[in-house]
Protein backbone atom coordinates (compact mmCIF):
# COMPACT_ATOMS: atom_id res chain seq x y z
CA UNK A 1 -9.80 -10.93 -9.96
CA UNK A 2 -6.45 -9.32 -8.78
CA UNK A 3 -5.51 -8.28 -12.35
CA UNK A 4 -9.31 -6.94 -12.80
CA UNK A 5 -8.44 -3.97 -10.12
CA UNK A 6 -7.15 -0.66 -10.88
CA UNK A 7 -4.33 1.49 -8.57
CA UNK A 8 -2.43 4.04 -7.90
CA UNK A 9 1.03 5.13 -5.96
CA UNK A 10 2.20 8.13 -4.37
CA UNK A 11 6.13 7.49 -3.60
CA UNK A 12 7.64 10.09 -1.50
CA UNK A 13 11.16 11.40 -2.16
CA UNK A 14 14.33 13.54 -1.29
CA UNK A 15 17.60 14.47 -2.27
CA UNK A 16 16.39 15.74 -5.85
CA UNK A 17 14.54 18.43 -6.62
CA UNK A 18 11.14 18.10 -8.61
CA UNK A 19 12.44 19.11 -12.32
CA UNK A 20 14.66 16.26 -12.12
CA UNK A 21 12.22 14.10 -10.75
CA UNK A 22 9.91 15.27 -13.41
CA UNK A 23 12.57 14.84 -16.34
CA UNK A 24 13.53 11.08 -15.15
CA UNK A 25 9.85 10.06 -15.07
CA UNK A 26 9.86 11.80 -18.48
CA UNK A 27 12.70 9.33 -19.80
CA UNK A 28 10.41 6.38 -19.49
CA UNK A 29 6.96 7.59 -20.21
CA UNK A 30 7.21 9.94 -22.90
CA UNK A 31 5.28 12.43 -23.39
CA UNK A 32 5.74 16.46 -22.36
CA UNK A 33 6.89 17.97 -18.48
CA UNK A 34 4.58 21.08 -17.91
CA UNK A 35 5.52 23.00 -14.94
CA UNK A 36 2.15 23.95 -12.60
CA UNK A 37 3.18 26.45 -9.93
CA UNK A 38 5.76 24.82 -8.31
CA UNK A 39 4.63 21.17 -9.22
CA UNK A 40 4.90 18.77 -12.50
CA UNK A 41 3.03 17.25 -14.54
CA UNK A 42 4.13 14.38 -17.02
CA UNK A 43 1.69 13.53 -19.82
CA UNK A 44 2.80 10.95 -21.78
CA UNK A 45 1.60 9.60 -25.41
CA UNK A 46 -1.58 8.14 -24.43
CA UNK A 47 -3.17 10.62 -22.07
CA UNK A 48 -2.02 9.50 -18.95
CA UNK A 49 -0.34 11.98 -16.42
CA UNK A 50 2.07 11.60 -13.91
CA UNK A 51 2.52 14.30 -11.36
CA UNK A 52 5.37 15.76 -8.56
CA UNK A 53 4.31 17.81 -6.45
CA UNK A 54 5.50 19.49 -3.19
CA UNK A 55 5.02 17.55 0.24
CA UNK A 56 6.09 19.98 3.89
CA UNK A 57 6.13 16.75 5.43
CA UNK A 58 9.45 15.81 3.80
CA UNK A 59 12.86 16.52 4.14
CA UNK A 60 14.82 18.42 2.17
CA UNK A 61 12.71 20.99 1.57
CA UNK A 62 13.14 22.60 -2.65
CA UNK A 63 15.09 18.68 -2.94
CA UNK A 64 12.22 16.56 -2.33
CA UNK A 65 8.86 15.77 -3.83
CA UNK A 66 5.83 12.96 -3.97
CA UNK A 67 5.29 11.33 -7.51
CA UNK A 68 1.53 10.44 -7.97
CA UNK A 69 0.99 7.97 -10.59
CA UNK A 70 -1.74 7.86 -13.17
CA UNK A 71 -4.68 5.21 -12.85
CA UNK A 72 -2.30 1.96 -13.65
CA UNK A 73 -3.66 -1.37 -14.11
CA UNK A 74 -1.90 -4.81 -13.48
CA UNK A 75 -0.39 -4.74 -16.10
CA UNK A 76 1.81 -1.03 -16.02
CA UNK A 77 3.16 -2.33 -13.18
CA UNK A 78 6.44 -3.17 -15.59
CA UNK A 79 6.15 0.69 -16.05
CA UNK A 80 6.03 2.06 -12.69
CA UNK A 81 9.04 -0.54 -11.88
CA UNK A 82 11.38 1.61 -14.74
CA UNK A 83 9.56 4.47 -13.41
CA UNK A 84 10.97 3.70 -9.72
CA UNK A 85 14.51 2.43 -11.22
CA UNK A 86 15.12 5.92 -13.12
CA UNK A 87 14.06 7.88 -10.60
CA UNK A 88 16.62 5.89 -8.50
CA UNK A 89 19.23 6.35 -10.98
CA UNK A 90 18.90 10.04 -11.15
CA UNK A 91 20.22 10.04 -7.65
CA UNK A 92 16.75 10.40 -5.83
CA UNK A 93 16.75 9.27 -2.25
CA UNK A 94 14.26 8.41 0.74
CA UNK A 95 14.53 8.77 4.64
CA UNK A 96 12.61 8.49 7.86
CA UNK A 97 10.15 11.01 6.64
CA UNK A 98 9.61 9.17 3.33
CA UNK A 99 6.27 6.51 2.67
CA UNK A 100 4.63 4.75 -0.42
CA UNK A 101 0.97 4.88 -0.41
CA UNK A 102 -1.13 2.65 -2.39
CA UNK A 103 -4.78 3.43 -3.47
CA UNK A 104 -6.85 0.67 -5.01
CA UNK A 105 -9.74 1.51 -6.87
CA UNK A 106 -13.06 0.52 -5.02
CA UNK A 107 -15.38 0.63 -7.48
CA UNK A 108 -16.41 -2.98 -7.84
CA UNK A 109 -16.91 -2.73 -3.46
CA UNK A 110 -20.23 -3.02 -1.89
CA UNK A 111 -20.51 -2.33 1.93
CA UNK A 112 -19.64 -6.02 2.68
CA UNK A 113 -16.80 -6.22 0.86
CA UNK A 114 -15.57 -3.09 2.61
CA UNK A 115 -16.70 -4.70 5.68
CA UNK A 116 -14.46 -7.73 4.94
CA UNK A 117 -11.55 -6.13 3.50
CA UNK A 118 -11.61 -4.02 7.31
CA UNK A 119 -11.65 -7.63 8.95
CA UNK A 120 -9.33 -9.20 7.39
CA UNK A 121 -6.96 -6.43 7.28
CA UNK A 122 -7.50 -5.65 11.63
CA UNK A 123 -6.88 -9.68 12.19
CA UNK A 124 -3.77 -9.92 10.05
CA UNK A 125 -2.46 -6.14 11.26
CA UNK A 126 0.47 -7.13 13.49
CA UNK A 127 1.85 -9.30 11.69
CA UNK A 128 1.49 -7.16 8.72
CA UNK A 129 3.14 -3.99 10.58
CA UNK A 130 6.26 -6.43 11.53
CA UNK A 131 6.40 -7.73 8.26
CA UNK A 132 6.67 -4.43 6.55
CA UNK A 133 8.62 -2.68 9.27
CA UNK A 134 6.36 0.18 10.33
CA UNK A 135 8.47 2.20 12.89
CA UNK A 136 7.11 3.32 16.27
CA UNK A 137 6.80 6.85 14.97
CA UNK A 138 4.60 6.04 12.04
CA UNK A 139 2.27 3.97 13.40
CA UNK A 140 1.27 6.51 16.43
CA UNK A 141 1.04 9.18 13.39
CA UNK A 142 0.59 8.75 10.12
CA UNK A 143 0.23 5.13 10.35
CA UNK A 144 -2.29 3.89 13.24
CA UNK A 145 -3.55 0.63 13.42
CA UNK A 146 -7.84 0.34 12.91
CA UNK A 147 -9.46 1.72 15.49
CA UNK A 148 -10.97 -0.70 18.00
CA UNK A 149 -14.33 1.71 18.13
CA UNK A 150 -14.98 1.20 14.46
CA UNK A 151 -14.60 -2.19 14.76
CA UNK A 152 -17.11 -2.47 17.17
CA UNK A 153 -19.22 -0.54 15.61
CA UNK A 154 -18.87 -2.23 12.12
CA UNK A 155 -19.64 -5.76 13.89
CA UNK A 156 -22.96 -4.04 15.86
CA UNK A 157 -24.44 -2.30 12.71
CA UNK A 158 -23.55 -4.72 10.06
CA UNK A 159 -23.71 -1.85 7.17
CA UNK A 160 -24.74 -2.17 4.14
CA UNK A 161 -24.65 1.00 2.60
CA UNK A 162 -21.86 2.95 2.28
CA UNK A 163 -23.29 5.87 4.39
CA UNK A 164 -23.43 3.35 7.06
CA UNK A 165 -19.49 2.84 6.62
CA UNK A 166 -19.13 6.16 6.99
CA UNK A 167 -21.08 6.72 10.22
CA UNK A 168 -18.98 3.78 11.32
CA UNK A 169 -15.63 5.15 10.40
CA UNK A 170 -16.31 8.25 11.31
CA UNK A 171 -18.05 7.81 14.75
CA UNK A 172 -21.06 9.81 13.47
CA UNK A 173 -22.91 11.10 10.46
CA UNK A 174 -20.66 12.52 8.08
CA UNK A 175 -22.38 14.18 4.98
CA UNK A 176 -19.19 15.58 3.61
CA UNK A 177 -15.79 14.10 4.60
CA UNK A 178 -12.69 15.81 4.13
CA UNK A 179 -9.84 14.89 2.05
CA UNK A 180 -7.23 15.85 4.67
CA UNK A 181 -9.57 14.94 8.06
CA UNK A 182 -6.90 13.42 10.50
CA UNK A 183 -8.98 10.39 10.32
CA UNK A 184 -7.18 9.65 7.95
CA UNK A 185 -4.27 8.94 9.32
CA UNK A 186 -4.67 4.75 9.58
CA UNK A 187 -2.89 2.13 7.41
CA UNK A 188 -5.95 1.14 5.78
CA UNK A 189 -7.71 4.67 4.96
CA UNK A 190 -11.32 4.93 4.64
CA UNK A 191 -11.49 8.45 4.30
CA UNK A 192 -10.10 7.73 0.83
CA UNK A 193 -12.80 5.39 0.09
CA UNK A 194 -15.47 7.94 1.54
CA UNK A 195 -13.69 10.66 -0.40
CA UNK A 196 -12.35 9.80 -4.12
CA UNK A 197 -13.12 5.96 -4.03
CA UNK A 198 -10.03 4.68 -3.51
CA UNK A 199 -8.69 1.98 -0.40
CA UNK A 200 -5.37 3.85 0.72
CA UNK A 201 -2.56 1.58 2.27
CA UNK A 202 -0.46 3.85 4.12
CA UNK A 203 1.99 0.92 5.79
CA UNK A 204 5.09 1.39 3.50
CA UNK A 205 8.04 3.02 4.71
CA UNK A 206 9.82 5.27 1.79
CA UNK A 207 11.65 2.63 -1.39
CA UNK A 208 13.11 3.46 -4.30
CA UNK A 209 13.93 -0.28 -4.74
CA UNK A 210 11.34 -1.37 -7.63
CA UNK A 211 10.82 -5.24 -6.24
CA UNK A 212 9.87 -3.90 -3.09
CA UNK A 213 7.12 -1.39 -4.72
CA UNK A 214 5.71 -4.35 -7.20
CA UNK A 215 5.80 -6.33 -3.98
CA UNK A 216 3.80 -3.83 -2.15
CA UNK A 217 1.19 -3.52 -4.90
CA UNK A 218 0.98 -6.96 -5.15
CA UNK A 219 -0.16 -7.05 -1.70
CA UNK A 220 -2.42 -4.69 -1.51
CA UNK A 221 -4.33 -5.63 -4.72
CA UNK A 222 -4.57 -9.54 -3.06
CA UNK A 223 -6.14 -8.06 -0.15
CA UNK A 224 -8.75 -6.28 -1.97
CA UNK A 225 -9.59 -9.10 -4.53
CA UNK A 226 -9.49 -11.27 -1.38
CA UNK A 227 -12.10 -9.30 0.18
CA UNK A 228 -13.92 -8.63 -2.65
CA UNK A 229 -14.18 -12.30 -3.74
CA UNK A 230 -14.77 -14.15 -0.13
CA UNK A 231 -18.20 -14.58 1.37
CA UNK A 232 -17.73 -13.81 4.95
CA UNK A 233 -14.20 -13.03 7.27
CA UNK A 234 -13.27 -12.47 10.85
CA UNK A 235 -12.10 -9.10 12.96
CA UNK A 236 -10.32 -11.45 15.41
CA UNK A 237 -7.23 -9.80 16.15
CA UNK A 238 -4.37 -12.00 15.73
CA UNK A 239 -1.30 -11.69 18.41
CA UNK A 240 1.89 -11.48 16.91
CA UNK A 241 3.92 -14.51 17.51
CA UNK A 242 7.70 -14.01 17.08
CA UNK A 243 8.51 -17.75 16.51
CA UNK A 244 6.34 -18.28 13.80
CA UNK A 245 5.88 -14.96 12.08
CA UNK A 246 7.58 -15.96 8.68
CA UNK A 247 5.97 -18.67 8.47
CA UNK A 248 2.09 -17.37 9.45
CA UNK A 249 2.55 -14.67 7.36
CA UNK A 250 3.45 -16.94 4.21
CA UNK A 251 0.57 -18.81 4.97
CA UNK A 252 -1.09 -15.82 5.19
CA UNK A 253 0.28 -14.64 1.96
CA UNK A 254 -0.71 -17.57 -0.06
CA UNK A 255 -3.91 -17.61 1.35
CA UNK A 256 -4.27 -14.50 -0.08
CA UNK A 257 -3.74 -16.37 -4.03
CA UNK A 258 0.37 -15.24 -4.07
CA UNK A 259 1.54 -18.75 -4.97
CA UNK A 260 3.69 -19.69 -7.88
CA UNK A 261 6.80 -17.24 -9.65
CA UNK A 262 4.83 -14.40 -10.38
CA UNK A 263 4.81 -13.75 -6.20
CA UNK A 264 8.14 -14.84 -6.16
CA UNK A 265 9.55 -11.35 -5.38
CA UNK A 266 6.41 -10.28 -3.50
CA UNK A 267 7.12 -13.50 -1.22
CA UNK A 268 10.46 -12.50 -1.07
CA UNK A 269 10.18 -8.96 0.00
CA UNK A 270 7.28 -8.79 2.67
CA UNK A 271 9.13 -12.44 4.32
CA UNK A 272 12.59 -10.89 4.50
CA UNK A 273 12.23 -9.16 7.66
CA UNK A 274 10.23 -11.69 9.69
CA UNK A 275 12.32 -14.14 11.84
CA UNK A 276 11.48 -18.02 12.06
CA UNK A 277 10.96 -20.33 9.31
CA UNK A 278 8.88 -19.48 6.34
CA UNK A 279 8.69 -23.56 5.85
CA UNK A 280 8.08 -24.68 9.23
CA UNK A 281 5.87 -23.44 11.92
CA UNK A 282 8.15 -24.46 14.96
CA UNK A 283 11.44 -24.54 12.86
CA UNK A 284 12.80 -27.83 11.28
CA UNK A 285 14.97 -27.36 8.47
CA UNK A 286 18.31 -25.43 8.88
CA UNK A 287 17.10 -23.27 6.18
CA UNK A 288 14.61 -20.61 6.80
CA UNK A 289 13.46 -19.44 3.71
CA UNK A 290 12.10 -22.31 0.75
CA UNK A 291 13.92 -22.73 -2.27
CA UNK A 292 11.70 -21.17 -4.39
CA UNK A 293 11.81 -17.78 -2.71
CA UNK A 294 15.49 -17.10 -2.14
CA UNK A 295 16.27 -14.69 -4.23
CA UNK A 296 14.57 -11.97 -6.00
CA UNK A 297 14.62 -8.87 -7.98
């Protein structure tokens, strides 16, 4: 199911200007750099395009830019790792104002599956904004947990269209959203759904480190097969527990179908900044992280 779903990334940059961005995506893809205005576009052999393109929310103004990805499946995720690693060996960079965004394509998504994925994704959200280590300032912008109303209102109206998601997201009847509406500003976005089709994870801070990026795709694309494959879930919010986090969130994880070496680094990554014991609920062992998972790439 995981492997089934299509995504995309947007991975926000500084410190290098977009030719160079353009010309190190270039070394691994192929293909021709056409400049557009002041953005790029990367076409490689087989069609697909990569883009960078200017971003005012950045620093670094000229020396910065956001690389959009093509359409990707599970398995150019290989790819977009080299694609991260020379980017990050051209001397790119990322700061405070930098993010990764994830879409995942939601074309397989009825109304209840959207439903769900909401659910599961407002019960798990504190631990899932501690795991990834959202910052104060993101998640009261550009980053704000689900909205309480639309939670309500998705458990009250039980949609099953998705016109009724909308009028649930949005509060109201919405014939045309907006790309850019401020609702859009949550770490699951809707509007994106309601928009182009796409679930948008806004949680990541800024990474030019290409395990952490495979780690966050990974994530995301268990969360929607999860949602997509289960026949019911529950909105009830869990409270963050500091003693157990690591562990409830690997439970969490693995719940989600990230068992085995192919989550190793996935495991690795989204654990590594949650305190406790990933083994034992209320501690145990002197070591807090399993065997299997202590190291990564």
């Amino acid at each position: 199911m995981l492997e089934s779903l299509r995504f995309g990334v947007e991975i926000e940059t500084t410190g290098m200007d977009r030719h160079r961005l353009a010309d190190a995506i270039q070394s691994v893809v192929g293909g021709r750099v056409i400049s557009d205005y002041r953005a790029y576009q990367i076409t490689d052999p087989a069609g697909q395009t990569w883009r960078v393109v200017p971003d005012a929310s950045l620093s670094g103004g000229e020396n910065s830019g956001e690389i959009v990805s093509p359409i990707l499946t599970y398995a150019d995720i290989p790819e977009l790792q080299r694609v991260v690693r020379a980017v990050r060996a051209a001397h790119a960079r990322v700061d405070h104002t930098c993010s990764v965004h994830v879409h995942v394509g939601a074309e397989a998504f009825d109304a209840a599956a959207i439903a769900r994925l909401a659910k599961m994704v407002h019960k798990q959200e504190r631990l899932i904004e501690k795991a990834l280590g959202i910052s104060d300032s993101r998640l009261a912008r550009y980053c704000r947990p689900m909205d309480e109303d639309f939670m309500r209102r998705l458990e009250t109206s039980r949609p099953r269209t998705r016109e009724q998601i909308s009028e649930a997201w949005y509060g109201r009847r919405n014939v045309l959203p907006q790309r850019y509406d401020g609702q859009r500003y949550h770490g699951l976005n809707l509007t994106s759904l309601l928009v182009r089709g796409t679930f948008e994870f806004r949680w990541f801070q800024g990474s030019l480190h290409a395990g952490e990026i495979k780690s966050y795709v990974q994530f995301c694309l268990a969360l929607a097969a999860k949602a997509l494959k289960s026949r019911a879930a529950s909105s009830r919010r869990r409270e963050y527990a500091p003693g157990s986090a690591k562990y409830d969130f690997r439970v969490f994880l693995l719940g989600l179908g990230m068992i085995g070496d192919e989550f190793k680094t996935a495991r690795f990554h989204l654990l590594k900044r949650l305190s406790g014991s990933s083994a034992w609920k209320h501690g145990g062992r002197a070591s807090s992280t399993p065997p299997e998972d202590r190291a990564a790439a």
